[in-house]
C-alpha atoms as a PDB file:
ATOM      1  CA  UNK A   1      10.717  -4.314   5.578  1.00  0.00           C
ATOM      2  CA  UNK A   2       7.862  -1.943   6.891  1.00  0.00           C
ATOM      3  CA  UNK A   3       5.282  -2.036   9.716  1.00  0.00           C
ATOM      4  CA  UNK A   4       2.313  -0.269   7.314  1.00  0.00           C
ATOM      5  CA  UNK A   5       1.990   2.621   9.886  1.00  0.00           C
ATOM      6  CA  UNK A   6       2.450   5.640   7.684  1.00  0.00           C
ATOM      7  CA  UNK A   7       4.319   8.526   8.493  1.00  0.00           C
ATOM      8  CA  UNK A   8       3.563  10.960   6.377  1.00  0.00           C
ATOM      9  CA  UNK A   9       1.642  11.750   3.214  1.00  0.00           C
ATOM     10  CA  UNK A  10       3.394  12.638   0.013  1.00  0.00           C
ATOM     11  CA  UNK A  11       2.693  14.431  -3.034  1.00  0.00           C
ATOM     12  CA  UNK A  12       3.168  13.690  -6.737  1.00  0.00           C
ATOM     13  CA  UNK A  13       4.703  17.000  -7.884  1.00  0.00           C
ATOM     14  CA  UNK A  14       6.454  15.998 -11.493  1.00  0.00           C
ATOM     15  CA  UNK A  15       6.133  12.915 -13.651  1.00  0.00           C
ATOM     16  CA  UNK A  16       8.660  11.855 -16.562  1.00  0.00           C
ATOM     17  CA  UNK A  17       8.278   9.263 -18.708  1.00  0.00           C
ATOM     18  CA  UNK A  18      11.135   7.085 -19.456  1.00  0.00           C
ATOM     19  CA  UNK A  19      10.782   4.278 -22.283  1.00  0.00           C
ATOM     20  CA  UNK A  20       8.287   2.292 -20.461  1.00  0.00           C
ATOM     21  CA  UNK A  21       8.828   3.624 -16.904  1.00  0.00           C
ATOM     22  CA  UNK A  22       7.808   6.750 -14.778  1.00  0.00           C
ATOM     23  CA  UNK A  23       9.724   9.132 -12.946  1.00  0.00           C
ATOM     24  CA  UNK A  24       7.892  10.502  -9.927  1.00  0.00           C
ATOM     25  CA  UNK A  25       8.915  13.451  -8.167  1.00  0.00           C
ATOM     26  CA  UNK A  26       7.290  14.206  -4.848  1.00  0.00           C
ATOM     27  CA  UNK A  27       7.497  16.498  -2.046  1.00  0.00           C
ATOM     28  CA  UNK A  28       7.184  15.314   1.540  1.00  0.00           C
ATOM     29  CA  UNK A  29       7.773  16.301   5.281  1.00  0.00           C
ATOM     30  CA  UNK A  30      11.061  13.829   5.725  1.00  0.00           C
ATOM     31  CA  UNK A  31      12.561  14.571   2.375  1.00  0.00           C
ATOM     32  CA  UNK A  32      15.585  16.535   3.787  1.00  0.00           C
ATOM     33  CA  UNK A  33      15.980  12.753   6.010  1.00  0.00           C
ATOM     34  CA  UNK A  34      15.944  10.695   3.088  1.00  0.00           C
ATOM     35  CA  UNK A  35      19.342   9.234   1.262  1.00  0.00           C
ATOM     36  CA  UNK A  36      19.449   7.962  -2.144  1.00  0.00           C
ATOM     37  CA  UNK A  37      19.249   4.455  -2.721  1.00  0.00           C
ATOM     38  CA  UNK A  38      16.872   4.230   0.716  1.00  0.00           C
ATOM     39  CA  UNK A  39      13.609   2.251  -0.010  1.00  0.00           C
ATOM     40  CA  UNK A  40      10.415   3.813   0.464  1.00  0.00           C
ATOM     41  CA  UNK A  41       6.971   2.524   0.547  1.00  0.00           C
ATOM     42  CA  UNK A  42       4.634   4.508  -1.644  1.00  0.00           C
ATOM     43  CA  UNK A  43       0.834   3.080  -1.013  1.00  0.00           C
ATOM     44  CA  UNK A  44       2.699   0.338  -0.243  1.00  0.00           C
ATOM     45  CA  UNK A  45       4.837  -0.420  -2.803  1.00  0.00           C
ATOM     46  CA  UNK A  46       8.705  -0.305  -2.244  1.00  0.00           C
ATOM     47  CA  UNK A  47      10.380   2.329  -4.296  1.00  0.00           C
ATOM     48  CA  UNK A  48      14.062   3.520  -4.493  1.00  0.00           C
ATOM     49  CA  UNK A  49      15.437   7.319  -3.998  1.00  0.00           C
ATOM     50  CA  UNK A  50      17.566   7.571  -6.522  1.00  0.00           C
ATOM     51  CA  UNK A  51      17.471  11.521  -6.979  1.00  0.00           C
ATOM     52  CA  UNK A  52      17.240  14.257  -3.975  1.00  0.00           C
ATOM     53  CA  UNK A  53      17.035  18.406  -4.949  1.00  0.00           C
ATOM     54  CA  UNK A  54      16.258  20.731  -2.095  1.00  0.00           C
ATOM     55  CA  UNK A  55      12.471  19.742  -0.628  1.00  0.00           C
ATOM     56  CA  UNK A  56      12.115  16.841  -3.506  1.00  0.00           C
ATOM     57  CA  UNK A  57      12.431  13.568  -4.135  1.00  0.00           C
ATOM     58  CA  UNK A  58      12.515  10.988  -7.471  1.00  0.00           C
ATOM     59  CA  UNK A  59      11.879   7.457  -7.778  1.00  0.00           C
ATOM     60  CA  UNK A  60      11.162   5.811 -10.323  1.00  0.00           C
ATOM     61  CA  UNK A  61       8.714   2.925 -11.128  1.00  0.00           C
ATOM     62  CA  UNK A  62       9.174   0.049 -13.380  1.00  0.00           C
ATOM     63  CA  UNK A  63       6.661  -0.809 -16.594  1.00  0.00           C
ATOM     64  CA  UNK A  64       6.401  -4.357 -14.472  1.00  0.00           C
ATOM     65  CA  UNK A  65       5.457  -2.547 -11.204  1.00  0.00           C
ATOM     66  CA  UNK A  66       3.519   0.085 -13.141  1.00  0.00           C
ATOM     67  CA  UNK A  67       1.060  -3.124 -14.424  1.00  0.00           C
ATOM     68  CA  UNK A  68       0.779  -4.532 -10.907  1.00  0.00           C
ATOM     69  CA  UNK A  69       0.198  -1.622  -8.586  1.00  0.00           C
ATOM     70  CA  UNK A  70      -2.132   1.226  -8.984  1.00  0.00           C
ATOM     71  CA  UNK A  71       0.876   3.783  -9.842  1.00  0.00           C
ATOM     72  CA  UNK A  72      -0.292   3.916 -13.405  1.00  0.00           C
ATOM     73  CA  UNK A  73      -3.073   6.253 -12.155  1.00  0.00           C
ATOM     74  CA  UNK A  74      -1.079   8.221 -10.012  1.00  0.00           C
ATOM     75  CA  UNK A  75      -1.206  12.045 -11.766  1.00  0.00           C
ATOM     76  CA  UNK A  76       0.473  15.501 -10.423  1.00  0.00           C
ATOM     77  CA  UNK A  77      -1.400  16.426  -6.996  1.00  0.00           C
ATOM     78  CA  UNK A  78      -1.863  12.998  -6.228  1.00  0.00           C
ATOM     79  CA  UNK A  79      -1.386  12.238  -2.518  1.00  0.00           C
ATOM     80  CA  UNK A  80       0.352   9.348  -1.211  1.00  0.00           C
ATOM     81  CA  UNK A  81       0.906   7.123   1.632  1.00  0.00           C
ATOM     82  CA  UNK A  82       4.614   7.002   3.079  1.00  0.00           C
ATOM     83  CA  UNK A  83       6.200   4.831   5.190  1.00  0.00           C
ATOM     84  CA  UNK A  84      10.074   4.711   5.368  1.00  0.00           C
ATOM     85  CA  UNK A  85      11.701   1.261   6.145  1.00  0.00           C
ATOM     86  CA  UNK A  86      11.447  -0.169   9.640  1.00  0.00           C
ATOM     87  CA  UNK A  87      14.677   0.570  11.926  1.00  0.00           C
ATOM     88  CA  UNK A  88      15.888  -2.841  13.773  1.00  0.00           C
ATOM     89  CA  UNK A  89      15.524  -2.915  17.571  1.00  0.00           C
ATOM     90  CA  UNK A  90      11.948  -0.817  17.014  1.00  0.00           C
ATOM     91  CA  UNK A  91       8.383  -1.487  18.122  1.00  0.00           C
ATOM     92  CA  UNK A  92       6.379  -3.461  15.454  1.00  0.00           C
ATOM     93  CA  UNK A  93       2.982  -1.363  15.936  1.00  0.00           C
ATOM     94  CA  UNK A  94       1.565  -2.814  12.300  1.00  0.00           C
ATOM     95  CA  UNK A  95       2.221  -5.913  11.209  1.00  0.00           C
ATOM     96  CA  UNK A  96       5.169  -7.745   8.733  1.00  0.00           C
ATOM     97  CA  UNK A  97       4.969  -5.874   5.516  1.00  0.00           C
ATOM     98  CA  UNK A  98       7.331  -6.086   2.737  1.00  0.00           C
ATOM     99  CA  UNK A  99       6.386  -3.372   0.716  1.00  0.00           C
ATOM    100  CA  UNK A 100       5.645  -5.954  -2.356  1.00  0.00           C
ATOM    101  CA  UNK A 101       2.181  -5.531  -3.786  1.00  0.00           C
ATOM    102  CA  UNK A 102       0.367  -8.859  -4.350  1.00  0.00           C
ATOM    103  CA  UNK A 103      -2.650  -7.022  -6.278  1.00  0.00           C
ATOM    104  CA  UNK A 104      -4.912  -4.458  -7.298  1.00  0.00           C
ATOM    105  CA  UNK A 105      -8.565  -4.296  -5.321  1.00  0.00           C
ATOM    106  CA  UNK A 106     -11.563  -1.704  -6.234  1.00  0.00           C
ATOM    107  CA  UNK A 107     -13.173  -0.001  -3.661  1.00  0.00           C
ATOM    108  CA  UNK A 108     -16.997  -1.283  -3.609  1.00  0.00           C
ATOM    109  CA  UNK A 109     -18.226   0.497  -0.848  1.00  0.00           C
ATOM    110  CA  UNK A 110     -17.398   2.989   1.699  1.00  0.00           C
ATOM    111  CA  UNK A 111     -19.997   3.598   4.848  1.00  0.00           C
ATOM    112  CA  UNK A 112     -19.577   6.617   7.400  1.00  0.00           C
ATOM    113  CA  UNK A 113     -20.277   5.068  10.759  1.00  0.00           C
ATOM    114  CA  UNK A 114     -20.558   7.739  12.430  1.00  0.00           C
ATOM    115  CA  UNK A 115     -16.944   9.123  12.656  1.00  0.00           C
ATOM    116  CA  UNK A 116     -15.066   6.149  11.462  1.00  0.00           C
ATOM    117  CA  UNK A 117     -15.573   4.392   8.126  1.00  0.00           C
ATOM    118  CA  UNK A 118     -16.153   0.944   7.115  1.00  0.00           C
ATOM    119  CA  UNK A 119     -14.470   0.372   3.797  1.00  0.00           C
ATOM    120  CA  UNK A 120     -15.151  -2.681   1.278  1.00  0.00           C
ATOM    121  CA  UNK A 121     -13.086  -4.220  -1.123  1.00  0.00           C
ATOM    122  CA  UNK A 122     -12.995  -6.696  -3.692  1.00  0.00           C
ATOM    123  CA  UNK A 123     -10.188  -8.388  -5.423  1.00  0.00           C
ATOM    124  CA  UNK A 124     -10.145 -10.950  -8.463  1.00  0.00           C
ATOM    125  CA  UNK A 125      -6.896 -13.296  -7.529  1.00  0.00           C
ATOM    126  CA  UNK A 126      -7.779 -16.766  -6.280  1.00  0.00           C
ATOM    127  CA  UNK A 127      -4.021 -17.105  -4.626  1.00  0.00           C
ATOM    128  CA  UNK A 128      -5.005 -15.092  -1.493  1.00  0.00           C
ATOM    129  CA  UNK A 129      -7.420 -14.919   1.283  1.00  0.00           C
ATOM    130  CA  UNK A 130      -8.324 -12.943   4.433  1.00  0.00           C
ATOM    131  CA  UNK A 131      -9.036 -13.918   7.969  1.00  0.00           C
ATOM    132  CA  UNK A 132     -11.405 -11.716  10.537  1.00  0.00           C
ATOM    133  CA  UNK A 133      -9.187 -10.019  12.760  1.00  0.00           C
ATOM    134  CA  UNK A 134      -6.111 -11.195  10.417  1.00  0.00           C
ATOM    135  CA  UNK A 135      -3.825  -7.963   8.889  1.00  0.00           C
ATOM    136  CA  UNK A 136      -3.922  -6.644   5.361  1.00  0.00           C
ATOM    137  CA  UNK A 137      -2.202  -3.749   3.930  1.00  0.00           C
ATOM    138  CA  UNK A 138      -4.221  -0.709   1.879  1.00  0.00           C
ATOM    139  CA  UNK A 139      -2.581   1.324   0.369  1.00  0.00           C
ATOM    140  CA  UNK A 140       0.551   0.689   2.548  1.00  0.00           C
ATOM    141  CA  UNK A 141      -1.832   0.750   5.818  1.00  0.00           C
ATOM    142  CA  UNK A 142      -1.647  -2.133   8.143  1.00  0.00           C
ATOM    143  CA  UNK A 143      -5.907  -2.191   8.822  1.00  0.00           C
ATOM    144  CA  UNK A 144      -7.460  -5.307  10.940  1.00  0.00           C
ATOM    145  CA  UNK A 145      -9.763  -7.265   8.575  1.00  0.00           C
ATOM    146  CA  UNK A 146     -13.128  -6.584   9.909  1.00  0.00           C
ATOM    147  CA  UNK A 147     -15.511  -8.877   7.398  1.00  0.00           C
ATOM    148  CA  UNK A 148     -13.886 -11.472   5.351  1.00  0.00           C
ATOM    149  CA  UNK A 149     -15.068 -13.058   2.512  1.00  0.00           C
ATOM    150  CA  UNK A 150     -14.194 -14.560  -0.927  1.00  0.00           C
ATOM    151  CA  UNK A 151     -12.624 -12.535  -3.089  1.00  0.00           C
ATOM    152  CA  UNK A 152     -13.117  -9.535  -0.676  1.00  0.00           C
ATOM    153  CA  UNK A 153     -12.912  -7.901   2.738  1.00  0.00           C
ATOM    154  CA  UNK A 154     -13.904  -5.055   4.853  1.00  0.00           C
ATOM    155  CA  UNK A 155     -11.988  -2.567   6.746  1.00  0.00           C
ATOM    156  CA  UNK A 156     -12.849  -0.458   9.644  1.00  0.00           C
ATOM    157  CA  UNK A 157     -11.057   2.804   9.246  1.00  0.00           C
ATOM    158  CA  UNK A 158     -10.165   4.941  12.786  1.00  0.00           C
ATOM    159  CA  UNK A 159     -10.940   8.523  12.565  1.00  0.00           C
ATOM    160  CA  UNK A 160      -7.339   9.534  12.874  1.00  0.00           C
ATOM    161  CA  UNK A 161      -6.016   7.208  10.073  1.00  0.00           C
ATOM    162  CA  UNK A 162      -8.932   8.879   8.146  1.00  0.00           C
ATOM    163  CA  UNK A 163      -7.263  11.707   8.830  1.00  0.00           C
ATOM    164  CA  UNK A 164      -3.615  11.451   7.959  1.00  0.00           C
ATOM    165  CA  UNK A 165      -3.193   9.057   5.074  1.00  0.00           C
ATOM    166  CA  UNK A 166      -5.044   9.243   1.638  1.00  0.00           C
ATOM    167  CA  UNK A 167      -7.617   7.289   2.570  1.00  0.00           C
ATOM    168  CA  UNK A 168      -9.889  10.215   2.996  1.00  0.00           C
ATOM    169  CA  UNK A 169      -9.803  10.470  -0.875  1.00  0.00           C
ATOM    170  CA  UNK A 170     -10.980   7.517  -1.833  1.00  0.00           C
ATOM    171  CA  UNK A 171     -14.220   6.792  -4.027  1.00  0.00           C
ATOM    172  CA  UNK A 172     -16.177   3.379  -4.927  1.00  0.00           C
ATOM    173  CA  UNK A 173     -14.401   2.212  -8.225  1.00  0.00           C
ATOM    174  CA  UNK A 174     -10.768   3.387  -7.379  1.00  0.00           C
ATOM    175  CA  UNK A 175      -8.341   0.876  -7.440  1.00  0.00           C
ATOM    176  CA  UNK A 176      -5.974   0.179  -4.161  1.00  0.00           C
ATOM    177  CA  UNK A 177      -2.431  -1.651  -3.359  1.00  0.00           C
ATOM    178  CA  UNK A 178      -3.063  -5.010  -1.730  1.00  0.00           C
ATOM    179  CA  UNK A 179      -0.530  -6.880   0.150  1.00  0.00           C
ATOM    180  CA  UNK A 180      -1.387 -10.012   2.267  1.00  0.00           C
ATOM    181  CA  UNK A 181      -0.207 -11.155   5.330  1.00  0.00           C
ATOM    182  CA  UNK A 182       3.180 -13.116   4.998  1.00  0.00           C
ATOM    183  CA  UNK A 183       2.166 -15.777   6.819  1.00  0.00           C
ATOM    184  CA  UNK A 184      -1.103 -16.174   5.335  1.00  0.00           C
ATOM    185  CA  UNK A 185       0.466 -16.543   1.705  1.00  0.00           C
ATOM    186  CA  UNK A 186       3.529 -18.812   3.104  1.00  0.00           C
ATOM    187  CA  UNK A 187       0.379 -21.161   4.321  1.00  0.00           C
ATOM    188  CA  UNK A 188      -2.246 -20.717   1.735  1.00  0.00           C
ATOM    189  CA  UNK A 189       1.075 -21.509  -1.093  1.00  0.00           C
ATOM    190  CA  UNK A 190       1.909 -25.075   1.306  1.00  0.00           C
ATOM    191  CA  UNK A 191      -1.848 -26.383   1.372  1.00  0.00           C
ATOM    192  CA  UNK A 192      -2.323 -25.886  -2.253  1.00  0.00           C
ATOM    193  CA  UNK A 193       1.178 -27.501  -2.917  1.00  0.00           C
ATOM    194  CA  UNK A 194      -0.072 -30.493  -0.419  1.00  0.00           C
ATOM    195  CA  UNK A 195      -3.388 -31.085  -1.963  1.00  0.00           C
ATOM    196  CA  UNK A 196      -2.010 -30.649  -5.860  1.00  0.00           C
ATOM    197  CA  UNK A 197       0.353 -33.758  -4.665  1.00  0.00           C
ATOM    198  CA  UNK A 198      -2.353 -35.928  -3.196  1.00  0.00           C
END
């Protein structure tokens, strides 16, 4: 379970292909903190330690969550969002995130404003919506929706998550890790199972 506030920004120093999976090896500020077998968010998606060597780190990624998650574009130099699992008894400064990606968006637009940056973003799935003012996940970031609509939202990005996540790096076209609220999809999955039964 994670909060989507990230704490640090990785980077993609070594990648092995195994059969149909990837081995990433990254470098971060916490690595000496981390344990084998701990899950990590990466963008968002929950990823396993499963090999530690001085300042690095390995963990590897699936071909399934390879085909659902941007990861397949990730390439050496590649910085990345990281957000290790919430500790119980802590303040919940994000929102509920489970570090499972629900789907890919693309970047449509992105509009300085002036120090801050308003971000737009499409997605193609029909099984999930938005809500002004509801929570979505970038990239592993727990951001406010700002401008809802079908298949897409906006995002209004602070200066000083600008800053200190990847977001920074971002261009119209590139593809993004989307996970929806919880409670959204537990809703949005009861009405469609009410109104397929009617």
């Amino acid at each position: 379970m994670f909060t989507g506030i990230i704490e640090a920004v990785g980077v993609i120093e070594k990648m092995e292909i195994r059969g149909g999976n990837i081995d990433f090896t990254l470098t971060c500020p916490f690595t000496q903190e981390l344990k084998i077998d701990q899950s990590l968010a990466h963008n968002g998606c929950c990823l396993t330690v499963v090999n530690i060597q001085d300042d690095r780190y390995v963990v590897t990624a699936i071909n399934e969550t390879l085909e659902k998650t941007s990861l397949s574009q990730w390439e050496i130099g590649t910085e990345v969002n990281l957000e290790r699992c919430v500790k119980m008894g802590g303040r919940l400064d994000g929102h509920i995130v489970q570090g499972h990606v629900d789907t890919t968006g693309k970047v449509v637009s992105i509009e300085n404003k002036d120090g801050s940056y308003f971000i737009t973003i499409s997605y193609e799935s029909d099984d999930f919506v938005t809500v002004p003012q509801g929570s979505i996940t970038v990239n592993g970031i727990s951001l406010t929706v700002a401008k809802s609509e079908n298949s897409g939202f906006s995002v209004a990005i602070i200066p000083y998550t600008w800053e200190f996540t990847n977001m920074k790096h971002l261009q119209i076209g590139d593809k993004v890790n989307l996970e929806f609220d919880v409670i959204g999809k537990y809703i949005a999955t009861i009405i469609k199972k009410q109104i397929g039964n009617e």
